[in-house]
C-alpha atoms as a PDB file:
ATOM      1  CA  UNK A   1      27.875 -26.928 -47.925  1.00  0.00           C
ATOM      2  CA  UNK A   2      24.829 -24.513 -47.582  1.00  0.00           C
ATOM      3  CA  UNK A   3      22.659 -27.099 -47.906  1.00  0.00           C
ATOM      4  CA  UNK A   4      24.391 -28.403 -44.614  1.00  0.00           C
ATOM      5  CA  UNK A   5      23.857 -25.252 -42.966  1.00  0.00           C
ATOM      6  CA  UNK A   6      20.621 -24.586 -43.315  1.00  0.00           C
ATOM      7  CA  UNK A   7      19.993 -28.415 -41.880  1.00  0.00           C
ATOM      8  CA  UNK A   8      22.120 -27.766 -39.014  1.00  0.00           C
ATOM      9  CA  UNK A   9      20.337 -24.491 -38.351  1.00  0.00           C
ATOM     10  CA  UNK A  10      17.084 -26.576 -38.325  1.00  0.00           C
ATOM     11  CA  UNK A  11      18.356 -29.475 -36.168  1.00  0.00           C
ATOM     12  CA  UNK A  12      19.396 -26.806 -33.395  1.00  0.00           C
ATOM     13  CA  UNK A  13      15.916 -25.632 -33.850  1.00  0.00           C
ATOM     14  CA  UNK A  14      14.458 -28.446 -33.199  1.00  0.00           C
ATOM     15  CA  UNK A  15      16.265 -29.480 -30.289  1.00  0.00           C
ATOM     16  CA  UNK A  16      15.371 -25.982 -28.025  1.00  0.00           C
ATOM     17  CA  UNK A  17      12.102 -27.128 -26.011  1.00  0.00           C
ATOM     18  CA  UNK A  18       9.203 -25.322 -25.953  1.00  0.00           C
ATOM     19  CA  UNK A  19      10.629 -23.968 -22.190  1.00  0.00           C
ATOM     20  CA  UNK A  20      14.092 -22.871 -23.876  1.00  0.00           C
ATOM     21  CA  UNK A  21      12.232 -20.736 -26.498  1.00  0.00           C
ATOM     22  CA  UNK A  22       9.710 -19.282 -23.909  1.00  0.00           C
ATOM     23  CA  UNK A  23      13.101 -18.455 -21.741  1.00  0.00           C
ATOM     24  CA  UNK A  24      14.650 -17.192 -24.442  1.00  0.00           C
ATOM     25  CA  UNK A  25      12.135 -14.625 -25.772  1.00  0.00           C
ATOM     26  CA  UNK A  26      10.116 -13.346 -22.228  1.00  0.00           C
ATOM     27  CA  UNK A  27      13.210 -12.541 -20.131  1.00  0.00           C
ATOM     28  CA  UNK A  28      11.801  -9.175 -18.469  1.00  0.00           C
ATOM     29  CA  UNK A  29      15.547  -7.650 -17.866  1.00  0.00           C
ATOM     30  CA  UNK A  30      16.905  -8.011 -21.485  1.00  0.00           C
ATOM     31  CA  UNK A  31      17.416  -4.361 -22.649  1.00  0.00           C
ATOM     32  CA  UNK A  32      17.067  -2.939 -19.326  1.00  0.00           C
ATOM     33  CA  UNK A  33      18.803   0.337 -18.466  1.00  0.00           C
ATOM     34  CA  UNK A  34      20.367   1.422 -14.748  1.00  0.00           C
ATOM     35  CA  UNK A  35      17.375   3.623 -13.951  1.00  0.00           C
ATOM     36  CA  UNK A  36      15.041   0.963 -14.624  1.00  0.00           C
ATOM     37  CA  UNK A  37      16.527  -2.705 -13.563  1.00  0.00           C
ATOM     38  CA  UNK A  38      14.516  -4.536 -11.608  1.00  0.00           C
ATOM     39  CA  UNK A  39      17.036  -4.553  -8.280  1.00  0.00           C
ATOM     40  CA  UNK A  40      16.865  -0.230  -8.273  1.00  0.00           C
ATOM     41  CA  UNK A  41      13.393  -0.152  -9.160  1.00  0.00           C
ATOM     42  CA  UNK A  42      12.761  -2.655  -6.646  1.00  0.00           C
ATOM     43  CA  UNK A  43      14.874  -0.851  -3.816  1.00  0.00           C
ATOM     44  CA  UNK A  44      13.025   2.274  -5.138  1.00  0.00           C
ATOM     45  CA  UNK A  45       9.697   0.794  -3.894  1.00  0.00           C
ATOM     46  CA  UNK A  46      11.502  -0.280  -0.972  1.00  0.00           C
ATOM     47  CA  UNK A  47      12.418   3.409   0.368  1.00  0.00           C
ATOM     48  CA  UNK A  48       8.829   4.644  -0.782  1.00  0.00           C
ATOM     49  CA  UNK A  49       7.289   1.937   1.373  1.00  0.00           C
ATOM     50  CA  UNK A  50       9.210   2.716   4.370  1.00  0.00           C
ATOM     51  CA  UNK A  51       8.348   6.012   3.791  1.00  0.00           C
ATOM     52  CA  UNK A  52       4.377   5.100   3.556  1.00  0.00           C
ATOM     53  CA  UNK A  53       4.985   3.549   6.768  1.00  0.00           C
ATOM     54  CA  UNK A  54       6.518   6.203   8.641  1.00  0.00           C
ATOM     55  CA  UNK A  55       4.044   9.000   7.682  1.00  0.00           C
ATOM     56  CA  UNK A  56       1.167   6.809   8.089  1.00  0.00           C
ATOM     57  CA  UNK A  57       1.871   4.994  11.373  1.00  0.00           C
ATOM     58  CA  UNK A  58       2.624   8.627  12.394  1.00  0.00           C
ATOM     59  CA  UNK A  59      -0.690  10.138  11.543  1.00  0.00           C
ATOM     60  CA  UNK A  60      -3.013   7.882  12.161  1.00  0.00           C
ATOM     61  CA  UNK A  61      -1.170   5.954  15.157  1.00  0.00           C
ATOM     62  CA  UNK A  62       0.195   8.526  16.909  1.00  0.00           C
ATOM     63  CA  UNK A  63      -1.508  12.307  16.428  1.00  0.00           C
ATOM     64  CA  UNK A  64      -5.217  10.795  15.743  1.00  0.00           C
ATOM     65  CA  UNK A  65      -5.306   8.656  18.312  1.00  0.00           C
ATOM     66  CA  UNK A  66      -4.331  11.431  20.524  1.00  0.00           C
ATOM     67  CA  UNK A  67      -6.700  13.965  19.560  1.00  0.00           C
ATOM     68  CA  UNK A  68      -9.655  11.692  19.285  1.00  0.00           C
ATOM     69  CA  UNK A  69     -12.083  10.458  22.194  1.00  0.00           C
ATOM     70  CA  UNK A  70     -15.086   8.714  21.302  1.00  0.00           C
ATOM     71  CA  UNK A  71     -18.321  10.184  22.334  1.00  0.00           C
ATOM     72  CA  UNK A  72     -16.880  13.011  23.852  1.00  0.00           C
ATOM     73  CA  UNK A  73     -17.221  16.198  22.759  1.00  0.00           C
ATOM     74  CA  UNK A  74     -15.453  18.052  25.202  1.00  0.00           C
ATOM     75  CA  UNK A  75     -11.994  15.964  25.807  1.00  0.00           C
ATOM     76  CA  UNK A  76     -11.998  15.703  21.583  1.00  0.00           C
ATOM     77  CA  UNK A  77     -12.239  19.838  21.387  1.00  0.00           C
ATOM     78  CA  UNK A  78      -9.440  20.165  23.782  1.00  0.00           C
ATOM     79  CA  UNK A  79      -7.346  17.576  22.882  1.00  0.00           C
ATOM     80  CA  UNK A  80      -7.335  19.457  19.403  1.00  0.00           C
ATOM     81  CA  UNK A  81      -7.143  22.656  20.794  1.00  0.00           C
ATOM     82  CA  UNK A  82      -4.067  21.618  23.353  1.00  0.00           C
ATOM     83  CA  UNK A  83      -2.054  20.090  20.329  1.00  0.00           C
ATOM     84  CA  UNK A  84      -3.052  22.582  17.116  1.00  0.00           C
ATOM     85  CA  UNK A  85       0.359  22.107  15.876  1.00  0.00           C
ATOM     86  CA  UNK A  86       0.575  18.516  16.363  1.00  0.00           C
ATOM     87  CA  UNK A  87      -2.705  18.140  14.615  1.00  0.00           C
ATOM     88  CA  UNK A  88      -1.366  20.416  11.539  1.00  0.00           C
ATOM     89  CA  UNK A  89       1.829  17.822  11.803  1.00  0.00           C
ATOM     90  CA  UNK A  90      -0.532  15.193  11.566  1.00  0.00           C
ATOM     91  CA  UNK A  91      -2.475  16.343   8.688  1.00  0.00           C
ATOM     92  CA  UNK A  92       0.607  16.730   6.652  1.00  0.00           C
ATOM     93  CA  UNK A  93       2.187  13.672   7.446  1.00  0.00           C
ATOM     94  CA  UNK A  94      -1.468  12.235   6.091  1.00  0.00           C
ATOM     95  CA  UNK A  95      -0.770  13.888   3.021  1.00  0.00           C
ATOM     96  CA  UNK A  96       3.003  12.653   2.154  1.00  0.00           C
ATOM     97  CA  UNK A  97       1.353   9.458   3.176  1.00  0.00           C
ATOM     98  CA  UNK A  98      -1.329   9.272   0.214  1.00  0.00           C
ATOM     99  CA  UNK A  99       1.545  11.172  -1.847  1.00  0.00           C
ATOM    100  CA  UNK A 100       4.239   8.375  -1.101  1.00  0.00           C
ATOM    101  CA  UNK A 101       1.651   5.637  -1.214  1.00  0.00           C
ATOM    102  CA  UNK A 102       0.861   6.803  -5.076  1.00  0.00           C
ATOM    103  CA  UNK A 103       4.803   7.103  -5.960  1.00  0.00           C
ATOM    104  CA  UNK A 104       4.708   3.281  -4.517  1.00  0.00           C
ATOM    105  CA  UNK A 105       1.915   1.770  -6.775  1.00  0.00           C
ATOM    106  CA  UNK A 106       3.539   3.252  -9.652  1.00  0.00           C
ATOM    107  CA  UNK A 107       7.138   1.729  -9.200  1.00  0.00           C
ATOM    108  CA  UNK A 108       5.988  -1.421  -8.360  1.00  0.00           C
ATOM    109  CA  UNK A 109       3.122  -1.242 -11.445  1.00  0.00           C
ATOM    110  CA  UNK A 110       6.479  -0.487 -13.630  1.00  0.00           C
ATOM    111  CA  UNK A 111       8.589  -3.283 -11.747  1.00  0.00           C
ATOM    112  CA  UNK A 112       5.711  -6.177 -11.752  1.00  0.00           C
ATOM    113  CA  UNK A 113       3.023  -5.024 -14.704  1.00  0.00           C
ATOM    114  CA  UNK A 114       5.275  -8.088 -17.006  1.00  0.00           C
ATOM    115  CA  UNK A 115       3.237 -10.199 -14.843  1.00  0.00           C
ATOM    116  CA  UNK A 116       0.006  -9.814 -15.581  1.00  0.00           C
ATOM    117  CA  UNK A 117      -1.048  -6.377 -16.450  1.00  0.00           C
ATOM    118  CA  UNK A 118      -4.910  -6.420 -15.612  1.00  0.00           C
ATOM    119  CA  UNK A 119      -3.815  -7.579 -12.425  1.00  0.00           C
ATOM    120  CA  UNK A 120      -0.810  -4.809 -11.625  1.00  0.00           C
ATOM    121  CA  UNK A 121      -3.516  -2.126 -13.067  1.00  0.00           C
ATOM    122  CA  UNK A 122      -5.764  -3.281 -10.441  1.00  0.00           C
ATOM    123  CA  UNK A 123      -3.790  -2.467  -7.676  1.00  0.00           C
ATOM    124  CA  UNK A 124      -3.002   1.003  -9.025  1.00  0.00           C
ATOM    125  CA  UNK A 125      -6.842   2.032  -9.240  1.00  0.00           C
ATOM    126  CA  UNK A 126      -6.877   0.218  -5.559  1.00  0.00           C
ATOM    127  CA  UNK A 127      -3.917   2.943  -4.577  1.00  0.00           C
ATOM    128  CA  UNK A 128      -5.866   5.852  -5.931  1.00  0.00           C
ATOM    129  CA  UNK A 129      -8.786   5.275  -4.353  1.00  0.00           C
ATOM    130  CA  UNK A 130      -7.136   4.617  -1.169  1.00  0.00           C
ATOM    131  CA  UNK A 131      -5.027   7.916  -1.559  1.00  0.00           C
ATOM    132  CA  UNK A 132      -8.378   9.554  -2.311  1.00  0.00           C
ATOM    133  CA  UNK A 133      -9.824   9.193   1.098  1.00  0.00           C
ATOM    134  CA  UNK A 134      -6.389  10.099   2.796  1.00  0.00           C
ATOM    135  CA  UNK A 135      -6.836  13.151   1.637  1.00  0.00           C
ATOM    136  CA  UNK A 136     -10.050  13.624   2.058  1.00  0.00           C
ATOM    137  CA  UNK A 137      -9.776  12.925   5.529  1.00  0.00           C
ATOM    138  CA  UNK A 138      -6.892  15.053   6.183  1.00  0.00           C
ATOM    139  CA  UNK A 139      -9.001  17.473   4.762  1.00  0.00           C
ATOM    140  CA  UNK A 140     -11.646  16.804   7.902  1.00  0.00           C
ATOM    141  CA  UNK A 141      -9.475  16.763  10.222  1.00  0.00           C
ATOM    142  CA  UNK A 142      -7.906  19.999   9.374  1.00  0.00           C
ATOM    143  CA  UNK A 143     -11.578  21.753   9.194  1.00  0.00           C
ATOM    144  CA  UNK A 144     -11.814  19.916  12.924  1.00  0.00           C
ATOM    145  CA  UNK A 145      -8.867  21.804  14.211  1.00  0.00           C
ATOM    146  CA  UNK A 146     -10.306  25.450  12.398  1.00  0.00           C
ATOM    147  CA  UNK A 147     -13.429  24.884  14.176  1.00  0.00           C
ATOM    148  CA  UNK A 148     -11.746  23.997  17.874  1.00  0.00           C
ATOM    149  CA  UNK A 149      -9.531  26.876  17.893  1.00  0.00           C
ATOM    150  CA  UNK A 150     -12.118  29.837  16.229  1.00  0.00           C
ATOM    151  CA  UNK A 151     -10.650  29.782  12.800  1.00  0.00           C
ATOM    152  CA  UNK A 152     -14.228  29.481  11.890  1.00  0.00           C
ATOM    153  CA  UNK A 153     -16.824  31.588  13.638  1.00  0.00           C
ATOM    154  CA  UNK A 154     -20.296  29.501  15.400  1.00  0.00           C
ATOM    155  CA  UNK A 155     -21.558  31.767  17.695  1.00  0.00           C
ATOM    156  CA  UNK A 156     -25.164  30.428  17.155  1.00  0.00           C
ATOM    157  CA  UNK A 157     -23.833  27.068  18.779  1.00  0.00           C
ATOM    158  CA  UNK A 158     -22.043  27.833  21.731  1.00  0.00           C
ATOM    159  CA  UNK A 159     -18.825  26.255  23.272  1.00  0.00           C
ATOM    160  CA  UNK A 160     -20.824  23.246  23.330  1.00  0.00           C
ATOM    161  CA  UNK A 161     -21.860  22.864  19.503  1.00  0.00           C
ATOM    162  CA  UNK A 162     -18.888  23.876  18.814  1.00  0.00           C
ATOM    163  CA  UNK A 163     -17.220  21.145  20.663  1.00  0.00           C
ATOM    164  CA  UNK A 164     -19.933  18.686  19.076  1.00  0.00           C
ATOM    165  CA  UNK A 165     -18.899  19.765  15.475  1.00  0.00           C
ATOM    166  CA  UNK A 166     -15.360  19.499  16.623  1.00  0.00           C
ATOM    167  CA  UNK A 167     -16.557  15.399  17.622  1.00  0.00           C
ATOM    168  CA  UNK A 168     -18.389  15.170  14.293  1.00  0.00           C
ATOM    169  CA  UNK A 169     -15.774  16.047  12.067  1.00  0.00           C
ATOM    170  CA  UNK A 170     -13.070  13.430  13.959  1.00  0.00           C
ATOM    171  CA  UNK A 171     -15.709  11.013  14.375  1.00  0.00           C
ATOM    172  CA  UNK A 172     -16.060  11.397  10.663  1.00  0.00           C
ATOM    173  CA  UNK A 173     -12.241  11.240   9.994  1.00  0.00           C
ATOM    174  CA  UNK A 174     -11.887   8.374  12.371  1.00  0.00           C
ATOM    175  CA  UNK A 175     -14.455   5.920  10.166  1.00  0.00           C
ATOM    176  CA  UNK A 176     -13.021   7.100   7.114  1.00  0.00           C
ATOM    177  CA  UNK A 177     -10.011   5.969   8.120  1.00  0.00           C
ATOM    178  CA  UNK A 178     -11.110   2.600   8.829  1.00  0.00           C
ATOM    179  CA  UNK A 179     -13.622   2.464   5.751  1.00  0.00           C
ATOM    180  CA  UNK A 180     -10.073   3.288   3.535  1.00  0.00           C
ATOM    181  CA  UNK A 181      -9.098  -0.249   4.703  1.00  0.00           C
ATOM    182  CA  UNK A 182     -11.329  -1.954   1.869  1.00  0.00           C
ATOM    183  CA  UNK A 183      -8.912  -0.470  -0.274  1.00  0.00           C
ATOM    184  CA  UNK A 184      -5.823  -0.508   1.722  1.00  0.00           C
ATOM    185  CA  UNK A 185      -6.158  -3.967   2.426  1.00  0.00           C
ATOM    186  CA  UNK A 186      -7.346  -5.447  -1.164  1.00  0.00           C
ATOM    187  CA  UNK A 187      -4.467  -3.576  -2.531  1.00  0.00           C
ATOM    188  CA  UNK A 188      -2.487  -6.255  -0.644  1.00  0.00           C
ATOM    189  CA  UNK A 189      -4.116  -9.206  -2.924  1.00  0.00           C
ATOM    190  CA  UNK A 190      -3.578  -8.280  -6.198  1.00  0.00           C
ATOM    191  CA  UNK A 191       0.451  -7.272  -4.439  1.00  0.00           C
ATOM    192  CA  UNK A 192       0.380 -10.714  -3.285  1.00  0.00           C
ATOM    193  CA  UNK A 193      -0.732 -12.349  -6.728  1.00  0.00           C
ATOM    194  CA  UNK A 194       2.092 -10.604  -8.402  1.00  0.00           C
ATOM    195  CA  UNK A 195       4.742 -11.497  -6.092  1.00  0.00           C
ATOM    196  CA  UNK A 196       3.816 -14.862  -5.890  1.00  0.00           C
ATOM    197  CA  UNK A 197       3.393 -15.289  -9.653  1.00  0.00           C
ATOM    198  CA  UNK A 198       6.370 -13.416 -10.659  1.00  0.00           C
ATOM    199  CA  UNK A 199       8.455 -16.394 -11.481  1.00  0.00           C
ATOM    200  CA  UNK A 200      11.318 -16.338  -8.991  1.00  0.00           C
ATOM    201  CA  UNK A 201      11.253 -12.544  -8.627  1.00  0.00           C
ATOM    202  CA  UNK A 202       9.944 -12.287  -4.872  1.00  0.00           C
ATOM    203  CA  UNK A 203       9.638 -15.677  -3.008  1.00  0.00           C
ATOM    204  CA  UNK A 204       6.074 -17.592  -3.206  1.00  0.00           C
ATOM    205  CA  UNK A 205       5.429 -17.283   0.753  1.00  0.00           C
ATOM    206  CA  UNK A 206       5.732 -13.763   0.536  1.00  0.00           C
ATOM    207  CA  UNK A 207       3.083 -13.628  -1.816  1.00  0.00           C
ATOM    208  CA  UNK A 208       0.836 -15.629   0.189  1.00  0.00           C
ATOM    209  CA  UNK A 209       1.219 -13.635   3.046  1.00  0.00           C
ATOM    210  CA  UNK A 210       0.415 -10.753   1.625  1.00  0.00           C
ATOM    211  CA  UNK A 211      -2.798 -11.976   0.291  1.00  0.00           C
ATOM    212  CA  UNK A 212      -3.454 -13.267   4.030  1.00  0.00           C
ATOM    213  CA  UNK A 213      -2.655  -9.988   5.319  1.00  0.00           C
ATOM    214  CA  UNK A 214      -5.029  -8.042   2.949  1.00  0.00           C
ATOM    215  CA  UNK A 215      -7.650 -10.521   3.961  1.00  0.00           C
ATOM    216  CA  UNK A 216      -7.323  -9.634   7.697  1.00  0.00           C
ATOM    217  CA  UNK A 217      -7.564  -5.936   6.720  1.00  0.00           C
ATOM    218  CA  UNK A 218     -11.029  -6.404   5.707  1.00  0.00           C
ATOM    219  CA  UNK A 219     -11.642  -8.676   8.619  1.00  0.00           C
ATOM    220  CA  UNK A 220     -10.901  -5.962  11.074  1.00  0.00           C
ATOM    221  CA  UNK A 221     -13.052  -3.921   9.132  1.00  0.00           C
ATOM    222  CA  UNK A 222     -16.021  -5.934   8.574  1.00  0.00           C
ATOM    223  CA  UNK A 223     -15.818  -6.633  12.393  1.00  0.00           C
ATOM    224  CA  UNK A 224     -15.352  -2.491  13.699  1.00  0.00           C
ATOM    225  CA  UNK A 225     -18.666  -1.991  11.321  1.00  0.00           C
ATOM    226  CA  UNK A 226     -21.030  -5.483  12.289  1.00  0.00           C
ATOM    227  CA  UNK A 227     -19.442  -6.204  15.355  1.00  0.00           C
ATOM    228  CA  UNK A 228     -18.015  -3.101  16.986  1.00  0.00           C
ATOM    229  CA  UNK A 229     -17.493  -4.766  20.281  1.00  0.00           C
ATOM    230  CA  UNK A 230     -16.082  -7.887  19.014  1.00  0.00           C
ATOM    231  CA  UNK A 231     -14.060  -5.644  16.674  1.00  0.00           C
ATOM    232  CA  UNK A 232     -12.176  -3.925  19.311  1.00  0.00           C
ATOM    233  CA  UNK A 233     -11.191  -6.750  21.053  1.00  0.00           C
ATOM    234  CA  UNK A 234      -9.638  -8.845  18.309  1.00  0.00           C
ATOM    235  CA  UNK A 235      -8.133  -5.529  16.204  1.00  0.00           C
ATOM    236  CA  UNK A 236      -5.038  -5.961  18.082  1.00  0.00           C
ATOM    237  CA  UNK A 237      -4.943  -9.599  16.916  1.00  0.00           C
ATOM    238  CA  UNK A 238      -6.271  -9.895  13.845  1.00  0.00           C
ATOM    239  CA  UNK A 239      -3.861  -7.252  11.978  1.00  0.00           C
ATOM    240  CA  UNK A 240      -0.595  -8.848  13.280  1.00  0.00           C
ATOM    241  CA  UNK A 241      -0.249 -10.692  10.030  1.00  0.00           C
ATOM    242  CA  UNK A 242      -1.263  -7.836   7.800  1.00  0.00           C
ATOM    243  CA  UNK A 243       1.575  -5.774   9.711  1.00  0.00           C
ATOM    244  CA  UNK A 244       4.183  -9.071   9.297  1.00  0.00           C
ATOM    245  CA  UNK A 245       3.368  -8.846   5.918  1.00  0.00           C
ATOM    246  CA  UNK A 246       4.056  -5.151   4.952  1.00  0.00           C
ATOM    247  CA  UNK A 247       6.938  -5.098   7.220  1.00  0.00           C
ATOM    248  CA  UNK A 248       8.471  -8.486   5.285  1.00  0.00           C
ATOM    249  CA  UNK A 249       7.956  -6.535   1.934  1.00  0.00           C
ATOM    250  CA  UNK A 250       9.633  -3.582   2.863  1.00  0.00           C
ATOM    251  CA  UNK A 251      12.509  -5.760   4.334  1.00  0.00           C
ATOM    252  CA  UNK A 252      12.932  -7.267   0.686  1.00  0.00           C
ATOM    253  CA  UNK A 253      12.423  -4.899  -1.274  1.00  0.00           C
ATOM    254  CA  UNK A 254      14.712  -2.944   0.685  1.00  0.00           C
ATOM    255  CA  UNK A 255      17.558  -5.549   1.233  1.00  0.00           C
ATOM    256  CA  UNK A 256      17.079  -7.782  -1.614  1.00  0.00           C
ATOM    257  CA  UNK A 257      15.476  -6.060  -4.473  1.00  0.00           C
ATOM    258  CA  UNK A 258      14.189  -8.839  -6.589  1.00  0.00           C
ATOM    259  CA  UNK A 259      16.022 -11.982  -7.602  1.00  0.00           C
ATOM    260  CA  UNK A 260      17.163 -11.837 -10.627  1.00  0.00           C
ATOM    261  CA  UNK A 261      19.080 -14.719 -12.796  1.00  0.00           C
ATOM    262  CA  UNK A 262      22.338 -15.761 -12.238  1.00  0.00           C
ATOM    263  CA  UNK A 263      24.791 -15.813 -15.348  1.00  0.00           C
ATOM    264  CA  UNK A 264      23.891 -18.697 -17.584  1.00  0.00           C
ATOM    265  CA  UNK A 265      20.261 -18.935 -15.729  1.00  0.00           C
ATOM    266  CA  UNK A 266      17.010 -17.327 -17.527  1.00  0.00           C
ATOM    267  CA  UNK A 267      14.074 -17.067 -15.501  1.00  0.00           C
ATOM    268  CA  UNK A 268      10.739 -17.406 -17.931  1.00  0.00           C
ATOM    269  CA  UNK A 269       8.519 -14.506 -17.575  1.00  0.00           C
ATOM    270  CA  UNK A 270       4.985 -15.866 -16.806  1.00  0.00           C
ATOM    271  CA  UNK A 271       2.081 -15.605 -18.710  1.00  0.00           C
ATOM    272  CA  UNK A 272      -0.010 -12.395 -18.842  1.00  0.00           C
END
């Protein structure tokens, strides 16, 4: 009767395949609590995204474009000088940018780092460094402002140095904005590999497309630097996938979470 058992026991061994026992052992959700399912988690990244979004298309495509006139000392000063408290709006919304943008990395590092966890690590140090130079430049930008409106005392230059430190320091902010895009876009790839690889989790086109989008991040940028000309008129173009891409993330992660099995189905984890 034992002896039955254990060869029964064996036979039922022997007929899981190799995919049953992968299924069976590397489902991600097993032991997972409210706080940190996949679906909240997921929705979680979602609201921080949007959030990203809204601060950051409000600082740097609103206020700075506003303040900031290229090769013109004069208009830049009083542009700066005419909105102070837009500008201090501006700076802040640059900061719970970079703040959001690091809450974002780490929820989705938590949500996708199953997936390969080189990969999901890579994207993190891509965040910080990106996050880095928001700061930094809201940091400019705010020293811009002190200097237009005689928070900081330059006699020795004159109205007119003044105004030409008031150029520098935007002009400075301005190409540290678009030299963050190395790292604002690539953070899209190693997004995009995770999606796509995540085994069901976030549909394979989206994946792809965020890849493409990071790709035409550093397009725009390679372009503003080698080919400034050229660069301007194909910036409008070139970044309509990057922003189809974002937007689509946000969209699922917002309305859809991640899919996650139905009863009776097991999704494999993937290999990391």
């Amino acid at each position: 009767m034992i002896s039955n058992k254990i060869t029964t026991g064996m036979d039922t061994k022997e007929k899981l395949s190799e995919s049953d026992r992968r299924s069976l052992v590397a489902d991600p959700t097993e032991g997972e609590t409210t706080m940190n399912s996949p679906k909240r988690l997921a929705r979680i990244a979602g609201v921080l995204y949007l959030l990203v979004g809204i601060f950051g298309g409000f600082a740097e495509g609103f206020v700075d474009p506003k303040m900031y006139v290229a090769g013109n000392a004069a208009a830049t000063a009083g542009n700066v000088v005419a909105n102070s408290g837009l500008v201090r709006m501006g700076v802040v919304a640059h900061l719970l940018d970079g703040t959001f943008f690091v809450f974002l990395a780490m929820t989705l590092y938590i949500l996708l780092q199953h997936v390969h966890k080189s990969v999901a690590r890579a994207m993190l140090v891509l965040v910080a460094i990106s996050t880095g130079i928001t700061c930094l430049n809201a940091a400019v930008e705010f020293e811009g402002l002190r200097v237009a409106t005689g928070a900081v005392n330059l006699p020795a230059f004159g109205s007119a140095g003044a105004n030409a430190r008031v150029l520098l320091l935007l002009d400075t902010q301005h190409y540290g904005s678009v030299s963050r895009q190395v790292c604002f876009g690539l953070w899209l790839v190693p997004l995009g590999y995770l999606a796509y690889k995540s085994a069901g989790w976030f549909p394979k086109w989206l994946g792809i497309l965020l890849v493409v989008g990071g790709a035409c991040y550093l397009v725009d940028l390679l372009t503003a630097f080698l080919v400034p000309d050229f660069g301007k008129e194909i910036h409008g173009f070139v970044t309509i996938p990057s922003a189809i891409a974002e937007i689509s993330m946000v969209l699922y992660l917002l309305v859809i979470g991640v899919r996650t099995q139905k009863p009776g189905e097991r999704i494999p984890a993937p290999n990391s």
